[in-house]
C-alpha atoms as a PDB file:
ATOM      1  CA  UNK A   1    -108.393  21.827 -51.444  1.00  0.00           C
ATOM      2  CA  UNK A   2    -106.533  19.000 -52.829  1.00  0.00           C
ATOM      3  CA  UNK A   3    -107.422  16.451 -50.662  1.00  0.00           C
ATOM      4  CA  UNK A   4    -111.037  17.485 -51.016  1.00  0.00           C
ATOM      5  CA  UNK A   5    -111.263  16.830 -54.664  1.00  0.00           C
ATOM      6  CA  UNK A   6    -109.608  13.517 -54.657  1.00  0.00           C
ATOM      7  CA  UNK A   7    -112.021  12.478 -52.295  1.00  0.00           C
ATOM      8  CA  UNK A   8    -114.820  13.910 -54.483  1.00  0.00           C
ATOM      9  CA  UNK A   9    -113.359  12.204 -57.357  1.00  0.00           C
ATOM     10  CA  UNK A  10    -112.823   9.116 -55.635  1.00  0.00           C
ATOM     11  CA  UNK A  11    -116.230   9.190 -54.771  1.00  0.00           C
ATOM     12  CA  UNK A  12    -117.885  10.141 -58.104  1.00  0.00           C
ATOM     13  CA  UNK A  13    -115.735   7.583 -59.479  1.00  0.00           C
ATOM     14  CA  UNK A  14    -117.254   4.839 -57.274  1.00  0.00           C
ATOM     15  CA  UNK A  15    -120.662   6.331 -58.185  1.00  0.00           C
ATOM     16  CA  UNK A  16    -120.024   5.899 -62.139  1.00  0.00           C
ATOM     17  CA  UNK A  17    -118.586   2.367 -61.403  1.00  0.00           C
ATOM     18  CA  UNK A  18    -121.952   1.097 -59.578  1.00  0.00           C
ATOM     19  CA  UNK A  19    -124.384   3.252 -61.962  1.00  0.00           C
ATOM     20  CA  UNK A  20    -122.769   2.553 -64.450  1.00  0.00           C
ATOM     21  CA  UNK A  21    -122.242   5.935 -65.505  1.00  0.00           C
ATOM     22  CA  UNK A  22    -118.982   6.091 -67.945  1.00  0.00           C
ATOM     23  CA  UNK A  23    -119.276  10.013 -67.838  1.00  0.00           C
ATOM     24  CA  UNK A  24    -119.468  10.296 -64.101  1.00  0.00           C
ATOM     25  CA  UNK A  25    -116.997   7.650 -64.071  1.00  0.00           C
ATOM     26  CA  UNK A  26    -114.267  10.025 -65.710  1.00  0.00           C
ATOM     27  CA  UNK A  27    -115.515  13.113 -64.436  1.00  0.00           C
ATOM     28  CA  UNK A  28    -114.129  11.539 -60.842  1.00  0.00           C
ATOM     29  CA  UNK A  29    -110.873  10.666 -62.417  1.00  0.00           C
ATOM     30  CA  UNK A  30    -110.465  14.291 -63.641  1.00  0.00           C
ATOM     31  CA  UNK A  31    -111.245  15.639 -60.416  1.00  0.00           C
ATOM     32  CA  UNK A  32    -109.140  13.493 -58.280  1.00  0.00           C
ATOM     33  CA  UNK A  33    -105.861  13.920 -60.970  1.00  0.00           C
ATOM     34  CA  UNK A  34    -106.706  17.932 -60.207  1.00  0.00           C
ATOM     35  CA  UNK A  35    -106.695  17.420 -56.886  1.00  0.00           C
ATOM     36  CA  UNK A  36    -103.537  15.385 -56.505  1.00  0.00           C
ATOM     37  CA  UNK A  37    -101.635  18.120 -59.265  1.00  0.00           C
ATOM     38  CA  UNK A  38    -102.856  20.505 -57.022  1.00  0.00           C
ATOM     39  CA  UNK A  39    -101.246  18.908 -54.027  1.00  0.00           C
ATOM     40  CA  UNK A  40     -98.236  18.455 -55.756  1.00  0.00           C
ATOM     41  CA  UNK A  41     -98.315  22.123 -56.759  1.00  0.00           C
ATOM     42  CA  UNK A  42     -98.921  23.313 -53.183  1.00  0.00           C
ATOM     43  CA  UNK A  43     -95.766  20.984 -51.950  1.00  0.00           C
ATOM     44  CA  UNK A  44     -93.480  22.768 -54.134  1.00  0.00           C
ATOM     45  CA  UNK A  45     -94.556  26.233 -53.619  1.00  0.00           C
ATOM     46  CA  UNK A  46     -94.285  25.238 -49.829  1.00  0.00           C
ATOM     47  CA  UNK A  47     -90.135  23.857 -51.122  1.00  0.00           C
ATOM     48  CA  UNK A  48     -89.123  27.235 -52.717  1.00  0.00           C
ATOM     49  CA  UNK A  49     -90.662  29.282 -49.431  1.00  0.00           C
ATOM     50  CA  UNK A  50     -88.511  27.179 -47.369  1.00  0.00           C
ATOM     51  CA  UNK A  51     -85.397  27.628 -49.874  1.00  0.00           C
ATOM     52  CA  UNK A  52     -86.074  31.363 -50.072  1.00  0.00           C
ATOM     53  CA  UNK A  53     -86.465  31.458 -45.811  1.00  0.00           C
ATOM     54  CA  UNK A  54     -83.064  29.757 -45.845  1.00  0.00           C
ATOM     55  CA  UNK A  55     -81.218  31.705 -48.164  1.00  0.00           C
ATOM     56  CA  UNK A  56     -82.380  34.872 -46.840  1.00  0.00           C
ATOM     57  CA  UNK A  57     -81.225  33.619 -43.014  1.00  0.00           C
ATOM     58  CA  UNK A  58     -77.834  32.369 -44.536  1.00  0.00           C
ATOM     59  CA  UNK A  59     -77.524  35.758 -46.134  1.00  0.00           C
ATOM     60  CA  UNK A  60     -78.653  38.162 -43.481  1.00  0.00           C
ATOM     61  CA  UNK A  61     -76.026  35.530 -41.130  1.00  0.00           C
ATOM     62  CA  UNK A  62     -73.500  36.444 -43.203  1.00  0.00           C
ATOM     63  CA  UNK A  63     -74.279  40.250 -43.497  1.00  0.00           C
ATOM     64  CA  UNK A  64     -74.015  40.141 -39.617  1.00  0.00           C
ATOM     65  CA  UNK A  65     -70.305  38.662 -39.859  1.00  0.00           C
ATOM     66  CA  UNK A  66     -69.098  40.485 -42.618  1.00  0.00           C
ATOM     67  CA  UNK A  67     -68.507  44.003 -41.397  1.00  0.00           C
END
């Protein structure tokens, strides 16, 4: 959903720049800052998954050796 809304607030951004719209204008930066925290979120949930997946297989790895 990131990517969506910096694309939406790209776009309403562009909008306020030609209309001349100062609200619209900063309603687009809000939205695309959301969007790219929201990316940036989603990247390190997907970091600690992978950490977690790797200490569990290092741990069950050395479960399997250690009698």
């Amino acid at each position: 959903m990131g990517l969506l809304d910096r694309l939406l607030g790209r776009s309403k951004k562009a909008a306020g720049d030609l209309m001349n719209d100062q609200q619209l204008r900063q309603e687009g930066a809000h939205q695309e800052r959301a969007g790219a925290a929201e990316d940036q979120a989603q990247l390190h949930e997907d970091l600690a998954r992978e950490e977690r997946q790797r200490e569990a297989s290092e741990r069950a790895a050395q479960d399997t050796t250690n009698p």
